[in-house]
Protein backbone atom coordinates (compact mmCIF):
# COMPACT_ATOMS: atom_id res chain seq x y z
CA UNK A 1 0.00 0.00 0.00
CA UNK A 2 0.91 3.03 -0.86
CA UNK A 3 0.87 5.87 1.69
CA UNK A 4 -0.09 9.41 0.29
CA UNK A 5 -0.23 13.48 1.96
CA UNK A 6 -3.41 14.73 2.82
CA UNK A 7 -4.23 17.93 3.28
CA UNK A 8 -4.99 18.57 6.67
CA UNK A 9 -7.32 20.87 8.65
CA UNK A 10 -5.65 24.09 9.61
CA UNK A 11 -4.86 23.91 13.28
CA UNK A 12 -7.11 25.07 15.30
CA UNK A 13 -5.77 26.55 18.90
CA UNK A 14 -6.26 23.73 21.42
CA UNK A 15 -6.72 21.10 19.74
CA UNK A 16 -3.73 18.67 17.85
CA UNK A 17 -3.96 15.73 15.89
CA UNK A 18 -1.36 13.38 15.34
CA UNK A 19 -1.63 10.78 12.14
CA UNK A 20 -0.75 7.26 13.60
CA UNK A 21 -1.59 5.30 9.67
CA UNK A 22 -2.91 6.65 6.67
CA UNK A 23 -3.35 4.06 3.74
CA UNK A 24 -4.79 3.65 0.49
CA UNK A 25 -8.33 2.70 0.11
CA UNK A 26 -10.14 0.18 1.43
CA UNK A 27 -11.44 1.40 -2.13
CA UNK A 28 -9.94 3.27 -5.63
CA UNK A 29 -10.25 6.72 -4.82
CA UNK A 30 -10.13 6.57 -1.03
CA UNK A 31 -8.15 6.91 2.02
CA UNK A 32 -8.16 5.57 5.48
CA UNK A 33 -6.45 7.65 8.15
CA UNK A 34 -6.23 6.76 11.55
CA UNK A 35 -5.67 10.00 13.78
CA UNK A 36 -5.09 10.63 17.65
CA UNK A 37 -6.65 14.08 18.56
CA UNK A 38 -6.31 15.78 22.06
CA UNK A 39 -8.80 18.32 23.01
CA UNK A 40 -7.48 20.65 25.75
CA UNK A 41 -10.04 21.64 28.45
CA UNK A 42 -12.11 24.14 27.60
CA UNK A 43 -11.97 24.02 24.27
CA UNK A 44 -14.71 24.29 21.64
CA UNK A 45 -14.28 22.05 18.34
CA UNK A 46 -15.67 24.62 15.14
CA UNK A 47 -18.63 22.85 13.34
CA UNK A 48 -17.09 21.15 10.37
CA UNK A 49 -17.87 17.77 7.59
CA UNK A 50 -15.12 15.09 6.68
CA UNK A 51 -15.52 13.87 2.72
CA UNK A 52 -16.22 10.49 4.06
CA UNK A 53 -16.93 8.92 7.62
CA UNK A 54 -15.47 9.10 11.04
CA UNK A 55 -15.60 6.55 13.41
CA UNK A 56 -14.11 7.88 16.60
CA UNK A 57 -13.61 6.11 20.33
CA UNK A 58 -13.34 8.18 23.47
CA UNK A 59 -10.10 7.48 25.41
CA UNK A 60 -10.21 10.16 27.98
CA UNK A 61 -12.51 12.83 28.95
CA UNK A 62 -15.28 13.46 27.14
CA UNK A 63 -17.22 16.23 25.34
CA UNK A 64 -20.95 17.05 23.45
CA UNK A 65 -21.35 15.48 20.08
CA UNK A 66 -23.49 17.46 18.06
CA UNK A 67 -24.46 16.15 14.62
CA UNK A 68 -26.58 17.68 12.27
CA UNK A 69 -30.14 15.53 12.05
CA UNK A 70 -29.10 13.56 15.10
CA UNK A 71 -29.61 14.41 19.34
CA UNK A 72 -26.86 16.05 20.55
CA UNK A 73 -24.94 13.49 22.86
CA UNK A 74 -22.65 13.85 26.11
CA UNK A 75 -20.02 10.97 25.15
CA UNK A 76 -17.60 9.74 27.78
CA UNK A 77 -14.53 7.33 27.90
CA UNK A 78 -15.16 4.25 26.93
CA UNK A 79 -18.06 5.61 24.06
CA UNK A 80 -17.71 5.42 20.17
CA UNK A 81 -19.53 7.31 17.56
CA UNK A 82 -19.34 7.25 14.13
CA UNK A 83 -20.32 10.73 11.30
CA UNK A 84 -22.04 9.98 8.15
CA UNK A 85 -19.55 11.48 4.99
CA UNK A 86 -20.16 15.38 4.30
CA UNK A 87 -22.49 15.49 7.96
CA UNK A 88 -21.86 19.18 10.15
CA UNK A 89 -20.73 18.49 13.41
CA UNK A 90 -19.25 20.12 16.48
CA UNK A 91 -17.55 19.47 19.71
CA UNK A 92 -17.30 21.09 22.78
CA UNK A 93 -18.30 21.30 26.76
CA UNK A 94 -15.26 19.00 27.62
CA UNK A 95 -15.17 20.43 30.76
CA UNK A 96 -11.93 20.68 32.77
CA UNK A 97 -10.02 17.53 31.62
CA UNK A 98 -8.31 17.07 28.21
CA UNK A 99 -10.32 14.66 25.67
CA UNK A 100 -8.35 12.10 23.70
CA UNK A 101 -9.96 10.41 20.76
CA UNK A 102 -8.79 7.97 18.71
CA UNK A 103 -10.51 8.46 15.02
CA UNK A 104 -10.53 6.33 11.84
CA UNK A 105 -11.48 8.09 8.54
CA UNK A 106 -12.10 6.55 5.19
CA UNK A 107 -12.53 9.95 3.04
CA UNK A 108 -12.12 10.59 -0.48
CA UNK A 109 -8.46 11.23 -1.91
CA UNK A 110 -6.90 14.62 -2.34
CA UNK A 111 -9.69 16.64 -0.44
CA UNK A 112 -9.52 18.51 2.58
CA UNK A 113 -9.36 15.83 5.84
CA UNK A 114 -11.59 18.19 7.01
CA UNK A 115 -13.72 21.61 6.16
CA UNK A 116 -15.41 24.04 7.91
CA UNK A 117 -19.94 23.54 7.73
């Protein structure tokens, strides 16, 4: 497998990511990119869309999911949650501990990991 760049979000002030495997496909025309993000306390994640789906897992903390058509939901360690390709969604009211979240994409090749909604 081949691995390819990305273009990735800009950074956005309290929160990092950090790519741990990105690989071609699972089809032509894809990519799947597993990512570690931190969240620091505090800190509100901008309302934004993936060109393809996230499945994410809570490793510490937590935070409000808020995705567009769905119930916003308070999501803790131990939770997983997965966003539908091109779906707005948020994050934010992690409270006073840093969130960790370990997220797999499988998004469509040479567009932006992720864009502002």
């Amino acid at each position: 497998m081949h691995r390819r760049k990305v273009r990735r979000p800009r950074r956005r002030p309290g929160v990092t990511r950090k790519v741990l495997s990105q690989t071609d496909g699972p089809t032509p025309g894809y990519v799947t990119i597993i990512v570690e993000a931190e969240i620091e306390a505090g800190v509100t994640v901008a309302r934004h869309t993936h060109p393809g789906i996230e499945s994410a897992y809570i490793i510490e903390g937590g935070l409000e999911l808020p995705i567009e058509g769905q119930p916003t939901r308070a999501l803790k360690p131990g939770d997983g949650f997965v966003v539908p390709p091109n779906t707005p969604h948020a994050g934010g009211k992690n409270g006073d501990k840093k969130t960790k979240i370990a997220s797999t994409y499988v998004v469509e090749k040479g567009k932006p990991l992720a864009s502002p909604a």
